[in-house]
Protein backbone atom coordinates (compact mmCIF):
# COMPACT_ATOMS: atom_id res chain seq x y z
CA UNK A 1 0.00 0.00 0.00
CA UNK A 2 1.26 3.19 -1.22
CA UNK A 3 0.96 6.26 1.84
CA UNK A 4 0.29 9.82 0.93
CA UNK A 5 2.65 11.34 3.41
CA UNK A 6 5.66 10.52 4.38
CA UNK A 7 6.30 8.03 7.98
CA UNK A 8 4.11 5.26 9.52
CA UNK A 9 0.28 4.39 8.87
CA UNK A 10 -0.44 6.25 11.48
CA UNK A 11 1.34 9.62 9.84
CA UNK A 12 -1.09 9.19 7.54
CA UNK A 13 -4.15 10.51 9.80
CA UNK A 14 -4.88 14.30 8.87
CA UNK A 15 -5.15 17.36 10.96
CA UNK A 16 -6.32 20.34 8.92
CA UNK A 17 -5.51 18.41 6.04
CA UNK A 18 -1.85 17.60 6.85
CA UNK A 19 -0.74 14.27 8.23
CA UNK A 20 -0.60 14.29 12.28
CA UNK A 21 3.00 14.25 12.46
CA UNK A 22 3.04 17.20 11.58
CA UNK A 23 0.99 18.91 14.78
CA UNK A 24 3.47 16.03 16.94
CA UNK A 25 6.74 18.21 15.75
CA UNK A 26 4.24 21.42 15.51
CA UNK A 27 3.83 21.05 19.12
CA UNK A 28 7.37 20.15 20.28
CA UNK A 29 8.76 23.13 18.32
CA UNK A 30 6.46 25.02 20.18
CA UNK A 31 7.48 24.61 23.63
CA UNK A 32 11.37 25.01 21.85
CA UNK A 33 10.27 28.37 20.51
CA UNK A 34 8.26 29.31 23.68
CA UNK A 35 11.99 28.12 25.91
CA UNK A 36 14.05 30.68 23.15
CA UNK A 37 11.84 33.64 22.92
CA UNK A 38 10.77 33.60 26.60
CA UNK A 39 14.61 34.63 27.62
CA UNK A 40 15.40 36.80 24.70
CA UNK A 41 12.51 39.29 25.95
CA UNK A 42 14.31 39.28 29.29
CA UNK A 43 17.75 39.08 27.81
CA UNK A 44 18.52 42.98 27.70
CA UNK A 45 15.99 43.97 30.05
CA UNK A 46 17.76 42.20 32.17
CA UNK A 47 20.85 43.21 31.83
CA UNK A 48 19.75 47.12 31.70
CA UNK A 49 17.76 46.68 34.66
CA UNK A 50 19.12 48.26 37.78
CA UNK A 51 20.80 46.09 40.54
CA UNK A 52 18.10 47.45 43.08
CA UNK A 53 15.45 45.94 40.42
CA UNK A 54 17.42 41.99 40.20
CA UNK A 55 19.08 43.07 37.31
CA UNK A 56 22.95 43.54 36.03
CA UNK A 57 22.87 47.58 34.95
CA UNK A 58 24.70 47.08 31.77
CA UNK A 59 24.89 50.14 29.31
CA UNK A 60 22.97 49.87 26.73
CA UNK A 61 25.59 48.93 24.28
CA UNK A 62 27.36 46.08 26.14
CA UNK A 63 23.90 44.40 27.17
CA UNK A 64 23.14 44.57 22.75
CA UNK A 65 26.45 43.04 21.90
CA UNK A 66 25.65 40.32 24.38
CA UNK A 67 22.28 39.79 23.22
CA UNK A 68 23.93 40.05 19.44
CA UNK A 69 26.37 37.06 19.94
CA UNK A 70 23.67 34.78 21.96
CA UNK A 71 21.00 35.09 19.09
CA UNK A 72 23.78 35.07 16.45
CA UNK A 73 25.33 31.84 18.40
CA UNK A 74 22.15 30.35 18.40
CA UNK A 75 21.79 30.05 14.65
CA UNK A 76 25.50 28.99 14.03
CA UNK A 77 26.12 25.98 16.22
CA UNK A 78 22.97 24.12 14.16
CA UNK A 79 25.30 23.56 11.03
CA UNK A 80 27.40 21.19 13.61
CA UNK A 81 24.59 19.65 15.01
CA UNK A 82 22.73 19.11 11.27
CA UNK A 83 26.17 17.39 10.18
CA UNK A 84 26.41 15.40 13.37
CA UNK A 85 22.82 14.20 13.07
CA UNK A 86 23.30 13.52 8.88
CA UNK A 87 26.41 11.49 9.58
CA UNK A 88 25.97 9.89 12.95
CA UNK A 89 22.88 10.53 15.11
CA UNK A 90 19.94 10.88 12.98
CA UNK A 91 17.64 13.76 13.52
CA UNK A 92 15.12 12.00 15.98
CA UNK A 93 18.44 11.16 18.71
CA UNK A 94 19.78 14.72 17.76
CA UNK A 95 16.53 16.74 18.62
CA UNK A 96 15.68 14.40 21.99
CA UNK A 97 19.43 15.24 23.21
CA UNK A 98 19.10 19.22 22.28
CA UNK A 99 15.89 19.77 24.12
CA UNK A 100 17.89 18.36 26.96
CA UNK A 101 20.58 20.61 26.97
CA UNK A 102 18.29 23.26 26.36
CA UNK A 103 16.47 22.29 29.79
CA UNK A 104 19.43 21.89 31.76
CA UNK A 105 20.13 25.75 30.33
CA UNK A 106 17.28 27.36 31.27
CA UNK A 107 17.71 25.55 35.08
CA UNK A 108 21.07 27.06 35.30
CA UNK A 109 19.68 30.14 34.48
CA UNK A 110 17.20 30.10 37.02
CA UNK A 111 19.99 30.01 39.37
CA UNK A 112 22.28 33.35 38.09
CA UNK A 113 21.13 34.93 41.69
CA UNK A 114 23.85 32.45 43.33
CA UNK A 115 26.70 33.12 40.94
CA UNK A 116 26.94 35.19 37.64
CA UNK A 117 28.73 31.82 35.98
CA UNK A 118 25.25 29.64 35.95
CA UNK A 119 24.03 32.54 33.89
CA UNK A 120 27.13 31.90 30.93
CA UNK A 121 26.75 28.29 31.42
CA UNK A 122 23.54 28.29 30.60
CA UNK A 123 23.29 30.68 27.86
CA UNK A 124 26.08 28.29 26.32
CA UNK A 125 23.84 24.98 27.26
CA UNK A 126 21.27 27.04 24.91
CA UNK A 127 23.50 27.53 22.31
CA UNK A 128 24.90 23.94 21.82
CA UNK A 129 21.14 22.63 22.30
CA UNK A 130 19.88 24.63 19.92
CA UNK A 131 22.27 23.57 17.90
CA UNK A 132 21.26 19.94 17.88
CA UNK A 133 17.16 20.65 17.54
CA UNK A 134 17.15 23.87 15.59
CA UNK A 135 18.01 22.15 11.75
CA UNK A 136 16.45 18.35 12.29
CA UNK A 137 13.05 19.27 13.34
CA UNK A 138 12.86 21.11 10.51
CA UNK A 139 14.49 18.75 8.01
CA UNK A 140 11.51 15.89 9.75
CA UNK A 141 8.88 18.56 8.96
CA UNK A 142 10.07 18.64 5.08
CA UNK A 143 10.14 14.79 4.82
CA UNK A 144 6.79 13.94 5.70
CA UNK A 145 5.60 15.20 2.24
CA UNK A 146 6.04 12.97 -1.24
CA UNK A 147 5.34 16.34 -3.15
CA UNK A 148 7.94 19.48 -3.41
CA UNK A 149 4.99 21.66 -3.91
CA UNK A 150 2.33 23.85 -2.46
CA UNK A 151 1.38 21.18 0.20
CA UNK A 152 4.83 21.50 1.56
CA UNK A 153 4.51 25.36 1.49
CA UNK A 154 1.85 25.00 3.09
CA UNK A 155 2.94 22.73 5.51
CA UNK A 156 5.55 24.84 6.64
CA UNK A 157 3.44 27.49 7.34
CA UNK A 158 1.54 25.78 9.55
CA UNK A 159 4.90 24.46 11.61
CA UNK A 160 5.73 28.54 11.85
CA UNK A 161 2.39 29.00 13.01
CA UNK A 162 3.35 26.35 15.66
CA UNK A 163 6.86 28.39 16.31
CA UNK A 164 5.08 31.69 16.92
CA UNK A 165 2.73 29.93 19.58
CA UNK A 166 5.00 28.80 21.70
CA UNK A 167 7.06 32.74 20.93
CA UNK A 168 3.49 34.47 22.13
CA UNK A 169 3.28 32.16 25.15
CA UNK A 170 6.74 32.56 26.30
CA UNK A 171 7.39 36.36 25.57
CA UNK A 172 3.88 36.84 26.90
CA UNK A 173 4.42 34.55 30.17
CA UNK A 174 8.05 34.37 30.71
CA UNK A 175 8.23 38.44 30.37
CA UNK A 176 4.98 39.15 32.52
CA UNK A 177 6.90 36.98 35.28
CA UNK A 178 10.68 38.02 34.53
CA UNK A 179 9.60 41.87 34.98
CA UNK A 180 7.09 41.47 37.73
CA UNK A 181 7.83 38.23 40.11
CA UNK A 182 11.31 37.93 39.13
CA UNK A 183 14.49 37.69 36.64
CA UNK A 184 15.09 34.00 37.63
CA UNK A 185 11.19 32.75 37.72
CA UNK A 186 10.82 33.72 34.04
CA UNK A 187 14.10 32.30 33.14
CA UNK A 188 13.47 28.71 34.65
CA UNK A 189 9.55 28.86 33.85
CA UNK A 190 10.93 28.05 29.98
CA UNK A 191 12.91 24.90 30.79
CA UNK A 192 9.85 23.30 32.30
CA UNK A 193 8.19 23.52 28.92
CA UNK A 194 11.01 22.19 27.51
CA UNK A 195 11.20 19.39 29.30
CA UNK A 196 7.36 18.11 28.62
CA UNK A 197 8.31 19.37 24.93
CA UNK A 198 11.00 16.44 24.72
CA UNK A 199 8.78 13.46 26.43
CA UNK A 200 6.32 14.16 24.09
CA UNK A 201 8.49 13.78 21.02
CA UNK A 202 10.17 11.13 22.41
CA UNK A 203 6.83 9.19 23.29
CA UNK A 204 5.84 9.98 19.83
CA UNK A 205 8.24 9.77 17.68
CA UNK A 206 7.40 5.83 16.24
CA UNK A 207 4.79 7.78 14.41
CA UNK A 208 7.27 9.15 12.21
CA UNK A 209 8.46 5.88 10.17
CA UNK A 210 12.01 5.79 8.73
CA UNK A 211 12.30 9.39 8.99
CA UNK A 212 15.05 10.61 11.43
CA UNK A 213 16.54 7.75 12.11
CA UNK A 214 20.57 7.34 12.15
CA UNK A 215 22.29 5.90 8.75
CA UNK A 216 23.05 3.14 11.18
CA UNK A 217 19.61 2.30 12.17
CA UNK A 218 18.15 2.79 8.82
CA UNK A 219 20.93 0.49 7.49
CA UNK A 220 19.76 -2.54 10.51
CA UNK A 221 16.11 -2.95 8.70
CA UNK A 222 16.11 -6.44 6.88
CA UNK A 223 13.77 -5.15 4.34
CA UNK A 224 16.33 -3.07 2.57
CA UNK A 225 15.21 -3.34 -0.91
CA UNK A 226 11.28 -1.91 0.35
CA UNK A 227 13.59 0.94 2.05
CA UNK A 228 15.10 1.67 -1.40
CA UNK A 229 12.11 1.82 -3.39
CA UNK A 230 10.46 3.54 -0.74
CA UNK A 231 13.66 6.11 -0.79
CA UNK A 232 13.04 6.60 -4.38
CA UNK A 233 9.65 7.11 -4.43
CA UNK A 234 10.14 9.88 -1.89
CA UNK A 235 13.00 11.56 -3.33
CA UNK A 236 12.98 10.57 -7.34
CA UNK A 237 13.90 14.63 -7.80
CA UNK A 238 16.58 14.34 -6.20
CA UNK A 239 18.28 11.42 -7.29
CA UNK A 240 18.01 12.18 -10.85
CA UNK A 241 19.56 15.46 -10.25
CA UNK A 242 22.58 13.71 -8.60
CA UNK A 243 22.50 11.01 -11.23
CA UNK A 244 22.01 12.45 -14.22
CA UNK A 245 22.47 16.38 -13.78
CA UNK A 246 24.81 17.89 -11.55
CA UNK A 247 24.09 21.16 -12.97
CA UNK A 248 20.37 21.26 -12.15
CA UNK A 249 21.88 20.52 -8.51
CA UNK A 250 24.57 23.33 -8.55
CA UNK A 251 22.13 25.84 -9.92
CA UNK A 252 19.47 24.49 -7.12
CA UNK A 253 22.13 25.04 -4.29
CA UNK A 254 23.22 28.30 -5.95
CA UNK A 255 19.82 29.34 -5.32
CA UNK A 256 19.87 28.68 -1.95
CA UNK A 257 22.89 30.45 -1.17
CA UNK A 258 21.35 33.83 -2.81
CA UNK A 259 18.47 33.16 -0.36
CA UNK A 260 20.23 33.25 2.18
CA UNK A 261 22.60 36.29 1.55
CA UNK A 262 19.35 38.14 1.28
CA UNK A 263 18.06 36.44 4.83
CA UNK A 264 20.43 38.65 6.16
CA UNK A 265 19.55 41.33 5.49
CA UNK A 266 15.84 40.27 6.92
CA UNK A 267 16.64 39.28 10.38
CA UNK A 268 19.33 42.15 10.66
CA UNK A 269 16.79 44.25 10.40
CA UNK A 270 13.98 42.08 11.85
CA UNK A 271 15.89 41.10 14.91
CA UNK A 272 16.16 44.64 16.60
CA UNK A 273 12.92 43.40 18.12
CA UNK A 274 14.62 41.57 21.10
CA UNK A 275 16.89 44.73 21.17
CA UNK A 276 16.86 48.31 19.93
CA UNK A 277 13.00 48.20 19.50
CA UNK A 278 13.08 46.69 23.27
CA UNK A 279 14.48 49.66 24.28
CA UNK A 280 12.23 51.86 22.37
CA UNK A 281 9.47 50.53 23.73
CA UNK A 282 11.06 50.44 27.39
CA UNK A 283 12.20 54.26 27.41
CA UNK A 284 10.52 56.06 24.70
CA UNK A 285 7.20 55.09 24.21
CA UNK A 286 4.46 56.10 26.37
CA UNK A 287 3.17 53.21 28.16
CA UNK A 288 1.29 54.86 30.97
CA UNK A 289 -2.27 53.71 30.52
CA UNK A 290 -5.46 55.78 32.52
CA UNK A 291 -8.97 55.34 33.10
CA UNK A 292 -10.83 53.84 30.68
CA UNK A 293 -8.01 53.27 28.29
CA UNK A 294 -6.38 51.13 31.05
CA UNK A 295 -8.86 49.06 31.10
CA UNK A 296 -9.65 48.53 27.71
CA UNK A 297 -5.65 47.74 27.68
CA UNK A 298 -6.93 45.31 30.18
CA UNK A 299 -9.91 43.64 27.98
CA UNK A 300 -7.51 43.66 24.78
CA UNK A 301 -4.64 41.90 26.73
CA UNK A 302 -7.36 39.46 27.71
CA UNK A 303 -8.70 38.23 24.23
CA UNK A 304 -5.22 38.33 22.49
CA UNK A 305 -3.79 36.12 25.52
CA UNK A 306 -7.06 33.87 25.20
CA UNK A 307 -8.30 33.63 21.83
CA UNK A 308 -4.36 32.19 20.55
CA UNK A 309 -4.92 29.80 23.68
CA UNK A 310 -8.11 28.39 22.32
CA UNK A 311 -7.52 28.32 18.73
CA UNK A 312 -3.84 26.26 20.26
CA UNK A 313 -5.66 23.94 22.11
CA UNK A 314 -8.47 23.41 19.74
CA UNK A 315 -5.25 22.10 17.30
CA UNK A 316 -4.22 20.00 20.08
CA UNK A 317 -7.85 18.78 20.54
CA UNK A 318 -8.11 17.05 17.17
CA UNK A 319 -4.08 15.54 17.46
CA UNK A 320 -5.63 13.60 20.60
CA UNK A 321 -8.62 12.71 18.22
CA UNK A 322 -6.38 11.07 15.45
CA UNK A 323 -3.66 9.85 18.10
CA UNK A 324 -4.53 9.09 21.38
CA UNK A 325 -4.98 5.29 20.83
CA UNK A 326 -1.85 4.82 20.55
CA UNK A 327 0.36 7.66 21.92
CA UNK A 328 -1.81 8.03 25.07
CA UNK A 329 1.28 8.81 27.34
CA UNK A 330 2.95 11.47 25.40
CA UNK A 331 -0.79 12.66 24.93
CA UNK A 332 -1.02 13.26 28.43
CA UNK A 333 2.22 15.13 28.79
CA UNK A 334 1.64 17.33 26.12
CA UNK A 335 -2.38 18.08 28.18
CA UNK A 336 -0.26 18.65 31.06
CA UNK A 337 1.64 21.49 29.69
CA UNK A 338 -1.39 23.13 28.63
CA UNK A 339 -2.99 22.57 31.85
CA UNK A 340 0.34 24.56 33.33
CA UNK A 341 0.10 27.28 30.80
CA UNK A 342 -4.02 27.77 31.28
CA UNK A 343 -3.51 28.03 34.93
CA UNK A 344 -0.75 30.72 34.20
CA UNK A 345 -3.06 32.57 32.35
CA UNK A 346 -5.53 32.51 34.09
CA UNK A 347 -3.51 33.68 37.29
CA UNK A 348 -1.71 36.34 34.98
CA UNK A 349 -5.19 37.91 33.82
CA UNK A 350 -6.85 37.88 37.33
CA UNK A 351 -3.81 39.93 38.82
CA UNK A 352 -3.53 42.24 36.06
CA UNK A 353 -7.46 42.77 36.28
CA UNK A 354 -7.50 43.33 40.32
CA UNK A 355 -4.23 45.56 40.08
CA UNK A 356 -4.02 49.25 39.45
CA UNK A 357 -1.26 49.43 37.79
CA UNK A 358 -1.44 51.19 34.27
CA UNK A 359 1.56 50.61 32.24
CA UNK A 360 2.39 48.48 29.88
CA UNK A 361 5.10 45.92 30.05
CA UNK A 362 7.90 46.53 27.57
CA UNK A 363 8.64 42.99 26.65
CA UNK A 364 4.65 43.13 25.74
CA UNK A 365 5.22 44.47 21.85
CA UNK A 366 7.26 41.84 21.33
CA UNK A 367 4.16 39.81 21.61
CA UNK A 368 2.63 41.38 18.93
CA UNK A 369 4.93 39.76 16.07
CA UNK A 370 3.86 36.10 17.16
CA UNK A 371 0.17 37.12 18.15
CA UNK A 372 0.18 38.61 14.13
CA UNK A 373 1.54 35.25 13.09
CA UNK A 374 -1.26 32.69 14.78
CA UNK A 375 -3.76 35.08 12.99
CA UNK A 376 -2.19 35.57 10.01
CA UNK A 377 -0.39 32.31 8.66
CA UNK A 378 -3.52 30.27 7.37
CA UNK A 379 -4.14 33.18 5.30
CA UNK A 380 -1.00 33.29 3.74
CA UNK A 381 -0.93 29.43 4.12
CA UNK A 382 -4.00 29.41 1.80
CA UNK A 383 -2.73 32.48 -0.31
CA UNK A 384 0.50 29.75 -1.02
CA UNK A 385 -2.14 27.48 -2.16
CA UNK A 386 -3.76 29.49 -4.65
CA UNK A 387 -3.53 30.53 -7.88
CA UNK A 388 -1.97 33.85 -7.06
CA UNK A 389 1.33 32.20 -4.97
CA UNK A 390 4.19 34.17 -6.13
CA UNK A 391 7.64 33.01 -6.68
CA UNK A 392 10.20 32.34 -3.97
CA UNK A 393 12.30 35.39 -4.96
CA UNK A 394 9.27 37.75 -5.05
CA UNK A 395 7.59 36.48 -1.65
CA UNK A 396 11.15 37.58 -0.28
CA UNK A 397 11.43 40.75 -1.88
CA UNK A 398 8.30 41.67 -0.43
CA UNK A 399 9.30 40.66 2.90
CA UNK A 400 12.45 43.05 2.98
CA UNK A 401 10.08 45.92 1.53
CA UNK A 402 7.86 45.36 4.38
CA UNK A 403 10.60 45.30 7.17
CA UNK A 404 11.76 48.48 5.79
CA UNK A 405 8.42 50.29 6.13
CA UNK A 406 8.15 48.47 9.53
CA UNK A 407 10.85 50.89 10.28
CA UNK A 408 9.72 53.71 8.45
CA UNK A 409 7.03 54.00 10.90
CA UNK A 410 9.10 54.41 13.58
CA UNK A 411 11.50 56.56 11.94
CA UNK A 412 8.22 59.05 11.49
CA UNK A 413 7.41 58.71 15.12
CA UNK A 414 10.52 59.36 16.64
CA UNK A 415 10.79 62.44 14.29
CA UNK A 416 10.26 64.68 17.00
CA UNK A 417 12.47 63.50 20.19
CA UNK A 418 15.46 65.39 20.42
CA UNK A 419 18.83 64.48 19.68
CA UNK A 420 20.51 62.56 22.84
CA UNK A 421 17.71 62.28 24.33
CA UNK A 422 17.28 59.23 26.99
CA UNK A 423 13.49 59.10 27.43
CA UNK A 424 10.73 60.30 25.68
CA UNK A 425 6.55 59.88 25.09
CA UNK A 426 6.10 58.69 21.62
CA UNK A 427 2.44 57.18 21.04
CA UNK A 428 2.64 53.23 21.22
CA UNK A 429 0.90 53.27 18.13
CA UNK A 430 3.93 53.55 16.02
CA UNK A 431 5.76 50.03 17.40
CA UNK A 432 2.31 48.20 17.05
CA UNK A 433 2.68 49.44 13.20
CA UNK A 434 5.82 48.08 12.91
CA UNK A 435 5.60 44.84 14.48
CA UNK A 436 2.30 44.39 11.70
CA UNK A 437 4.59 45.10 8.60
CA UNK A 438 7.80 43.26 10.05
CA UNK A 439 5.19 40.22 10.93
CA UNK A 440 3.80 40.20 7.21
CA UNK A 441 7.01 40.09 5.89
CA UNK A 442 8.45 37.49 8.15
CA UNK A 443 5.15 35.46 6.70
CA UNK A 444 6.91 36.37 3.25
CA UNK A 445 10.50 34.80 4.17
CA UNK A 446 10.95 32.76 7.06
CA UNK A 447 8.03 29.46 6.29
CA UNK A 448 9.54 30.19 2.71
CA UNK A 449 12.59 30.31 3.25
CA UNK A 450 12.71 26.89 5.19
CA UNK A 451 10.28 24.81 2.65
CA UNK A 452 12.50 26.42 -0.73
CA UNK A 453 15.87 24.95 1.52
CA UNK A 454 13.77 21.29 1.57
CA UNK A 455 12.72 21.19 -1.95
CA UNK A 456 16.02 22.51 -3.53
CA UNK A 457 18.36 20.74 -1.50
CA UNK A 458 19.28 16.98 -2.34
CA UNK A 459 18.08 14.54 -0.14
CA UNK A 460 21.54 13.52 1.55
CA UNK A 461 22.54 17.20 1.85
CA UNK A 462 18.98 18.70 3.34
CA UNK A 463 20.21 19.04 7.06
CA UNK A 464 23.62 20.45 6.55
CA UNK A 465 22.04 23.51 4.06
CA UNK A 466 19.53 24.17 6.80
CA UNK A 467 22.57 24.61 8.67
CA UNK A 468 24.08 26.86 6.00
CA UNK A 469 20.37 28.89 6.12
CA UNK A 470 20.77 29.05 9.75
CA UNK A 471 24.44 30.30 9.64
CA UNK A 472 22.67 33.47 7.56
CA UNK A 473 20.82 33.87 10.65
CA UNK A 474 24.30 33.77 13.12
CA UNK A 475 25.28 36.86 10.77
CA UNK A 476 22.33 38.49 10.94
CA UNK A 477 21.84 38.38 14.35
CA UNK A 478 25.87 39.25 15.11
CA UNK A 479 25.76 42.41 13.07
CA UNK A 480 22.28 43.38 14.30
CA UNK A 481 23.64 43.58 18.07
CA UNK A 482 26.58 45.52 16.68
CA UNK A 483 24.65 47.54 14.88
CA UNK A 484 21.91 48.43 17.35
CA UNK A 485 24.96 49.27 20.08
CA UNK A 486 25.85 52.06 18.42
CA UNK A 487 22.02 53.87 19.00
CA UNK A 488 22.84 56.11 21.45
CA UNK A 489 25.85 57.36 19.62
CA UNK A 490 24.14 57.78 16.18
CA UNK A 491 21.20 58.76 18.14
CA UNK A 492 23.41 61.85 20.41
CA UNK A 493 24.78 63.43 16.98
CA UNK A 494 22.15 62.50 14.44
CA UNK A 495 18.70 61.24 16.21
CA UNK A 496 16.68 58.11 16.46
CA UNK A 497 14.76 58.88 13.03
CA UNK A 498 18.70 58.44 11.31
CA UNK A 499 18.78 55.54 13.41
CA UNK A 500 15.35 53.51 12.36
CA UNK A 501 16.34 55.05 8.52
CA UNK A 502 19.30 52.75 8.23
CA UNK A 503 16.82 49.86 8.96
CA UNK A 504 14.60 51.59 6.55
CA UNK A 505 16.85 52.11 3.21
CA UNK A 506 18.96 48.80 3.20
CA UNK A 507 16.49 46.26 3.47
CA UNK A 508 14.07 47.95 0.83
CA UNK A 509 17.37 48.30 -1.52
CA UNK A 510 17.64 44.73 -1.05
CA UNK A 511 14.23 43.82 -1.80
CA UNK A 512 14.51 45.95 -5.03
CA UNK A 513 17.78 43.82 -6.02
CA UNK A 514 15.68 40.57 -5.31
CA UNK A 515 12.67 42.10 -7.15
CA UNK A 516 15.44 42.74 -10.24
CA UNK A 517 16.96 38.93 -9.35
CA UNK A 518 13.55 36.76 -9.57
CA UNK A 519 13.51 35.76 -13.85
CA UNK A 520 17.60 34.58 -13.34
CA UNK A 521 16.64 32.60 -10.08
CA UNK A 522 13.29 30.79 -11.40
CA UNK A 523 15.37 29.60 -14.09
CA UNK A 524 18.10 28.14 -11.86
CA UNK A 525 15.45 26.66 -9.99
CA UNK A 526 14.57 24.01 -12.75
CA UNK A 527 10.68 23.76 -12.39
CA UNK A 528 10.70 24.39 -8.58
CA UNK A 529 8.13 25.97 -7.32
């Protein structure tokens, strides 16, 4: 019997019209994402916070350079970790033992109130876990389909959906308790997550076939010849390019590497969310909220904290439905964690409601971007679908000119502090703007970016050039720390509207470049689509 998707008979159950292994890695990339984007809204808040307030009082610059090199490291050790799992490990083994190191992280980072050192170790523990989980997941998620088209697009999408839930729950949670319980409580709440993340892949993961599994243990079955057909079926594309075309292959993997030169200058951009848009929002918006706007702060907090919850657990509702039977125990984990989470929520929202307090948290923009993305991504899902999906290099030159008119908006609303200055009133308005457009255009790049990497790349080579599209993300995120250290001094001689401008004219020069790019690329793509 021939399956649609790719793994067991079970993999071939549907949610939402994509097989259920899916939702099992949507889920455990979720609590991953929720672990990652929990600390970086603390990161420099953290660090700039006084020592009276828990925190290190770092300048502004120092605490940006650090938060540079962690998100930067983050997204360079995974071209290690996707060789060690192609040659050795296998992706399954290689994303169990990251989410590991990843929890023992986050506990040592609950501890950094004993001794500055638990807080390096486990910022490295994060980086070398990461490492291991970041490129397999996503090289499982592009194996479950037979097609290279739309579906897997599609697909994708959805698993970014999944990656932005679990960034709205920890930004959201992990910030509302790092800024008003304490530091070390929102840094440890992550690696609980974590932890339940890995059972329930690990509890799971039989669902998922052949795929994942070590050369070793794929070499062990006895029905090698059914594994070889089976190979082929999957991956006929590729082995015809290898076999019979080399060229179609070097112009595929050319591709790839013009994708992700341009990445960079995405997240550059993009990534000043976790750092020079942190402090925006921290010392120069106005966040002081009275009377009735207060409390309409209050309702609007409420539904975009609960609505995201429901439509989350509504997903998880129907993976029980199609897998239950026979993953009961990693079922039950994975309803534990949500238990956890709804009874955070619900604690969160009753405090805020009885307090009087009236100003907005500033790690709570950086909710906005994944809030935009649970909304947003089955419309562009279905827009990928459709007869009006555009081409890889035009969905990413839109995303650049979006990012740059993300920060066009806040160039215009910082317009009229003055030069040097160190706090100011600007209407929150502006950063909501911004994190709309950057959100659309992350829509436009990042699901792309990773389902173009699966389809072009040959089969043997698909985890190490996820490594090589994550390693455009190390640069990215290095050059974005050192660029956003130097806002107070551009900011002292030329203002913060100069400032946001860079972030304005170089990613919508790059998206013009693409734009120009798109006919050579499509052809050097050899039917992809």
């Amino acid at each position: 019997m021939e399956f649609k998707f790719g793994g067991s008979a079970e993999n071939q159950k549907t949610v939402l019209g994509h097989p259920a292994g899916l939702f099992v890695l949507f889920f455990t990339e979720m609590w991953e994402r929720f672990s990652y984007y929990g600390m970086r809204a603390l990161l420099v808040l953290f660090l700039v916070s006084t020592i009276i307030d828990g925190g290190w009082e770092w300048s502004r610059a120092d605490a940006l350079v650090l938060y540079g090199w962690y998100t930067g490291l983050v997204y360079i050790t995974p071209i290690i970790g996707g060789f060690i799992a192609d040659k050795f490990m296998g992706y399954r083994r290689a994303v169990v033992l990251g989410a590991f190191v990843m929890t023992l992280g986050h506990a040592s980072m609950a501890l950094e109130g004993i001794t500055p050192m638990f807080f390096y170790a486990g910022l490295s523990f994060l980086i070398i876990g990461n490492g291991f989980f970041k490129p397999n997941i996503s090289s499982m998620v592009g194996q479950l389909y037979k097609s290279q088209g739309k579906e897997k697009d599609a697909g994708y999408t959805i698993f970014y959906m999944g990656i932005n839930a679990g960034a709205f729950l920890g930004i959201l949670l992990c910030g509302y308790i790092g800024e008003n319980i304490g530091w070390h409580f929102g840094f440890g709440l992550a690696g609980i997550f974590m932890f339940l993340g890995m059972l329930q892949f690990f509890f799971t993961q039989s669902i998922f076939g052949r795929i994942g599994l070590s050369p070793k243990q794929t070499e062990d079955f006895d029905d090698v010849i059914e594994d070889s057909v089976e190979k082929l079926e999957d991956n006929v594309e590729d082995v015809i390019e290898e076999a019979e075309n080399s060229k179609v292959v070097r112009d595929r993997l050319f591709v790839i590497g013009i994708f992700s030169l341009f990445v960079i200058f995405f997240w550059w951009a993009f990534e000043q969310a976790g750092g020079s848009m942190t402090i925006f929002a921290a010392d120069y918006t106005d966040r002081s909220l009275v009377g009735s706007a207060a409390l309409t702060f209050k309702i609007i907090n409420a539904i975009i904290t609960v609505v995201p919850m429901v439509v989350i657990t509504w997903v998880l509702a129907m993976l029980f439905k199609q897998t239950f039977a026979k993953y009961s125990l990693a079922n039950i984990l994975l309803a534990l964690s949500f238990v956890i989470i709804w009874g955070i929520v619900i604690w969160m929202l009753v405090r805020e409601f009885q307090s009087d307090a009236t100003e907005v948290p500033a790690s709570w923009f950086s909710v906005l971007n994944s809030l935009f993305i649970i909304l947003f991504a089955p419309l562009f899902s279905k827009i990928w679908e459709s007869k009006f999906n555009p081409s890889g290099p035009v969905k990413f030159a839109i995303g650049l000119l979006l990012v740059g008119l993300g920060f066009a908006a806040l160039a215009y609303g910082s317009a009229g502090i003055p030069d040097g200055a160190k706090t100011a009133s600007v209407s929150l308005i502006y950063l909501v703007v911004a994190y709309f457009l950057h959100t659309m255009g992350e829509l436009c790049v990042s699901p792309v970016g990773l389902s173009y990497v699966s389809k072009l790349a040959p089969i043997k080579l698909v985890s190490m050039m996820f490594g090589i599209w994550f390693t455009a993300n190390f640069f990215a995120n290095l050059l974005g720390g050192f660029t956003g250290s130097y806002m107070d001094p551009i900011m002292e001689e030329h203002g913060l509207t100069t400032f946001f401008l860079i972030f304005t004219i170089i990613p919508i020069g790059a998206a013009v470049i693409m734009f120009l790019l798109n006919p050579m690329l499509k052809r050097k793509m050899h039917g992809i689509e």
